[in-house]
C-alpha atoms as a PDB file:
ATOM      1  CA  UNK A   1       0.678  15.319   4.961  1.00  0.00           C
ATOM      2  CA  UNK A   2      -2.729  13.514   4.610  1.00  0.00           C
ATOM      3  CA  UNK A   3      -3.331  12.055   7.784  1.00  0.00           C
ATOM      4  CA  UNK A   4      -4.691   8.890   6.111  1.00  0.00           C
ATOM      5  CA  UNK A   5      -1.849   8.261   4.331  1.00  0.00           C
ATOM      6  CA  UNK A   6       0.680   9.151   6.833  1.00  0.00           C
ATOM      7  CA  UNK A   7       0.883   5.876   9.251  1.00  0.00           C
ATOM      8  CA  UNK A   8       1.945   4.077   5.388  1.00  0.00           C
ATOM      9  CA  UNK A   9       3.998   6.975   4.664  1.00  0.00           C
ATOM     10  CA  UNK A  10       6.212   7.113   7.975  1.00  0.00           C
ATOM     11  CA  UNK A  11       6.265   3.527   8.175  1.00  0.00           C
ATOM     12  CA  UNK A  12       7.403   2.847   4.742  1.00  0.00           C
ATOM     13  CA  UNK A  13       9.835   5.500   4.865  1.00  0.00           C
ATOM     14  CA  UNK A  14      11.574   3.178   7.309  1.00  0.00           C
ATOM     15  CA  UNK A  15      12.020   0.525   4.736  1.00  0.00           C
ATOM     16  CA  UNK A  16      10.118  -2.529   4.201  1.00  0.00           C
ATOM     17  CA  UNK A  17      12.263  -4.644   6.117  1.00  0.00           C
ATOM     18  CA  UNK A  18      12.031  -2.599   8.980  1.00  0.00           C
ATOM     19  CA  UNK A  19       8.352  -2.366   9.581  1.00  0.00           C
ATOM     20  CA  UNK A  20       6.990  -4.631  11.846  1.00  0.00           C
ATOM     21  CA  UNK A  21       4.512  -7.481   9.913  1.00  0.00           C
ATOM     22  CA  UNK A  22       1.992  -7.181  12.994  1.00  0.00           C
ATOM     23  CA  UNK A  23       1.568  -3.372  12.407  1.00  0.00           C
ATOM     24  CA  UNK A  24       2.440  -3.956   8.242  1.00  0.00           C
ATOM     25  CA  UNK A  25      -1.222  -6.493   8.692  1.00  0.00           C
ATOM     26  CA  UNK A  26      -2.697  -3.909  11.062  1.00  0.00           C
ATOM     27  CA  UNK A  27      -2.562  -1.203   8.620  1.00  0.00           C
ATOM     28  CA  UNK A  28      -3.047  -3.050   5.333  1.00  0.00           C
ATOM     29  CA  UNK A  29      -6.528  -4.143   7.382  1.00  0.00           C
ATOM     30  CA  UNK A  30      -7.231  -0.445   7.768  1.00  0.00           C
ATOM     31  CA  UNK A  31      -6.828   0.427   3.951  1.00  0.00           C
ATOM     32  CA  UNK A  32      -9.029  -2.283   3.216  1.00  0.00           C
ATOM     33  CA  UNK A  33     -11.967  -1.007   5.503  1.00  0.00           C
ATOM     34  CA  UNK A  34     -11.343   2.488   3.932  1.00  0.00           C
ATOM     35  CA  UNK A  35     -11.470   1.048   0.570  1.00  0.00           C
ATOM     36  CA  UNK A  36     -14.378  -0.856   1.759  1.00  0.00           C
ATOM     37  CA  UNK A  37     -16.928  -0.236  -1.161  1.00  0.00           C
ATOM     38  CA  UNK A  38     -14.728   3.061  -3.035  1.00  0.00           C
ATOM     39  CA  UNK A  39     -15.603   4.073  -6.660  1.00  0.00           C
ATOM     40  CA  UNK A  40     -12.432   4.737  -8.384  1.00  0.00           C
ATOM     41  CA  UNK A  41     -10.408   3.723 -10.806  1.00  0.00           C
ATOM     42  CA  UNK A  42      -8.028   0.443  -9.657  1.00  0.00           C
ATOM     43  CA  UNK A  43     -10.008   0.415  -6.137  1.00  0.00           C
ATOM     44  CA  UNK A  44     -11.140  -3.441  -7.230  1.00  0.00           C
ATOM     45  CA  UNK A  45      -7.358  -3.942  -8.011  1.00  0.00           C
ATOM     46  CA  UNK A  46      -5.938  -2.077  -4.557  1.00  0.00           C
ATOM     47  CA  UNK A  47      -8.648  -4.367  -2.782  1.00  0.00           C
ATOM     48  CA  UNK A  48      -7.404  -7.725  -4.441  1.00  0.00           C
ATOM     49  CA  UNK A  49      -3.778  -6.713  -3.645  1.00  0.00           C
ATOM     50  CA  UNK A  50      -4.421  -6.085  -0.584  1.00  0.00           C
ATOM     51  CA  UNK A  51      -6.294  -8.543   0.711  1.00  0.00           C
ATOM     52  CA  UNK A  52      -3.647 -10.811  -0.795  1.00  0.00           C
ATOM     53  CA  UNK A  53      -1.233  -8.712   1.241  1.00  0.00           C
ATOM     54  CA  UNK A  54      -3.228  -9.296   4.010  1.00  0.00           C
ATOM     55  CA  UNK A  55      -3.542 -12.547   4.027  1.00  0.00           C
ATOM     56  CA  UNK A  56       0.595 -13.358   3.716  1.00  0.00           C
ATOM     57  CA  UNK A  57       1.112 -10.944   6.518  1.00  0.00           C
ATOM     58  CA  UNK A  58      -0.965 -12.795   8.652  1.00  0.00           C
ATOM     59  CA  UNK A  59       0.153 -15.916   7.493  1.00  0.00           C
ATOM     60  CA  UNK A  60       3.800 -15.325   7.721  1.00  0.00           C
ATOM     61  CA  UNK A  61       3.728 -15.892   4.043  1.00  0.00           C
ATOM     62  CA  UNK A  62       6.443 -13.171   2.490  1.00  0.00           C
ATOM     63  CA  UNK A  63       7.603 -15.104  -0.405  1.00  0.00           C
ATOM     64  CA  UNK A  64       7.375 -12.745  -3.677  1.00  0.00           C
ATOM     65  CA  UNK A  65       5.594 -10.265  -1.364  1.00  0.00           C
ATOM     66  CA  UNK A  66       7.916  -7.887  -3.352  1.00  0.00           C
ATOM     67  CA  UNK A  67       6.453  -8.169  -6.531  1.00  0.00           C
ATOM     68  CA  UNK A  68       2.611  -7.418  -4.715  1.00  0.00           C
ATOM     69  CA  UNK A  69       4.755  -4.600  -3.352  1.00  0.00           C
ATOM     70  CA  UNK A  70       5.121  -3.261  -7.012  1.00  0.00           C
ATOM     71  CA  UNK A  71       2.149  -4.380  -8.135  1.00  0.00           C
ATOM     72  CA  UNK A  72      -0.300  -2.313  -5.556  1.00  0.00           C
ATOM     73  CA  UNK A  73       2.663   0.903  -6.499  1.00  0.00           C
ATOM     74  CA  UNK A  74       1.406   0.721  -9.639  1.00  0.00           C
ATOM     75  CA  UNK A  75      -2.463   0.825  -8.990  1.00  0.00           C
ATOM     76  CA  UNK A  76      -1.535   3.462  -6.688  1.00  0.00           C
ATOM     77  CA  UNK A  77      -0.058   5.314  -8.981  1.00  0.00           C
ATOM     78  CA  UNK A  78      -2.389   4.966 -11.471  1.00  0.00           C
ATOM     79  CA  UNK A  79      -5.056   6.529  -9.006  1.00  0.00           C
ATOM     80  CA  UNK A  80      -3.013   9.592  -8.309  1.00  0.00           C
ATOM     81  CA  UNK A  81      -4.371  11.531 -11.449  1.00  0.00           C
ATOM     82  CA  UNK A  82      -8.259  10.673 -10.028  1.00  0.00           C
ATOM     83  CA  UNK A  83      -7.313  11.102  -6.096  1.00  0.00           C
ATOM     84  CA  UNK A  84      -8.577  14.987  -4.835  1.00  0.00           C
ATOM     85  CA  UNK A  85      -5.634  17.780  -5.460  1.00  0.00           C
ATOM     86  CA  UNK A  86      -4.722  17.828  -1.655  1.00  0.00           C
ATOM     87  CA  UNK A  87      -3.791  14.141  -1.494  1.00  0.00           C
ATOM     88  CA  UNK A  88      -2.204  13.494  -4.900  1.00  0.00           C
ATOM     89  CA  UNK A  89       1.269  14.463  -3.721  1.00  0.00           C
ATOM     90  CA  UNK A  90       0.893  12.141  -0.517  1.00  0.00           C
ATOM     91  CA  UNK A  91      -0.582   9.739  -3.106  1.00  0.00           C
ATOM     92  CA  UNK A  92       2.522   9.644  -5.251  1.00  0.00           C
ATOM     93  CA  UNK A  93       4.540   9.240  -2.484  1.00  0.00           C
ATOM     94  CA  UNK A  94       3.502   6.364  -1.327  1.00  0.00           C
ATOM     95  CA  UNK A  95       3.049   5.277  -4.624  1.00  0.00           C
ATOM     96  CA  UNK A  96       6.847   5.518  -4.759  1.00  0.00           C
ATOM     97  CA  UNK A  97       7.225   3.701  -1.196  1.00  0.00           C
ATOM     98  CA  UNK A  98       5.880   0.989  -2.344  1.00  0.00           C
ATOM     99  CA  UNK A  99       7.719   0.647  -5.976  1.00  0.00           C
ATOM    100  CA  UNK A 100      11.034   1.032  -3.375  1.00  0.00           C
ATOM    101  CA  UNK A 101      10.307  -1.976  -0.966  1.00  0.00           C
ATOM    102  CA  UNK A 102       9.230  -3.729  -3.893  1.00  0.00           C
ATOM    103  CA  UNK A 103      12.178  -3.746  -5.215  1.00  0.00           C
ATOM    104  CA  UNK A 104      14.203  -3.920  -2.127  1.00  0.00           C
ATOM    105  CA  UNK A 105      12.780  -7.303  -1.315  1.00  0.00           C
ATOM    106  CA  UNK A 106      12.487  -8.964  -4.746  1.00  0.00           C
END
């Protein structure tokens, strides 16, 4: 497994409801520093999600987090087919994390 992507991976694998919001904002503040300037397609979008992401996480502010949930899944997603060989699976994966606690908290 990417080691990026593997903190979100294990941590979503738990299930949204289960991952703790301090360590949820800690890590969404991570992607945003590696995303910090990227050139690919939907990194504007993944930025703007996130930071939105960030912002309810650290403002205790979950309501319709769900649909940001499926929202950033879908940019994601979209980025899998652009995203270096080794990473793509990872990539999908999470993808598909975050489409499931997307729809497990709408």
């Amino acid at each position: 497994m990417n080691p990026d992507l593997e903190d979100t991976i294990v941590a979503l694998e738990a299930g949204v409801a289960n991952v703790d919001p301090n360590a949820a904002l800690q890590n969404v503040q991570g992607w945003r520093t590696r995303l910090d300037g990227a050139d690919f397609p939907h990194a504007d979008d993944l930025r703007v999600g996130l930071e939105e992401l960030s912002t309810r996480l650290a403002n205790g502010d979950l309501k319709d987090v769900g649909e940001l949930l499926a929202r950033l899944a879908n940019y994601v997603n979209a980025t899998v087919s652009y995203a270096p060989a080794d990473v793509r699976e990872d990539l999908a994966r999470l993808g598909d994390l975050l489409h499931r606690g997307g729809t497990d908290v709408i």
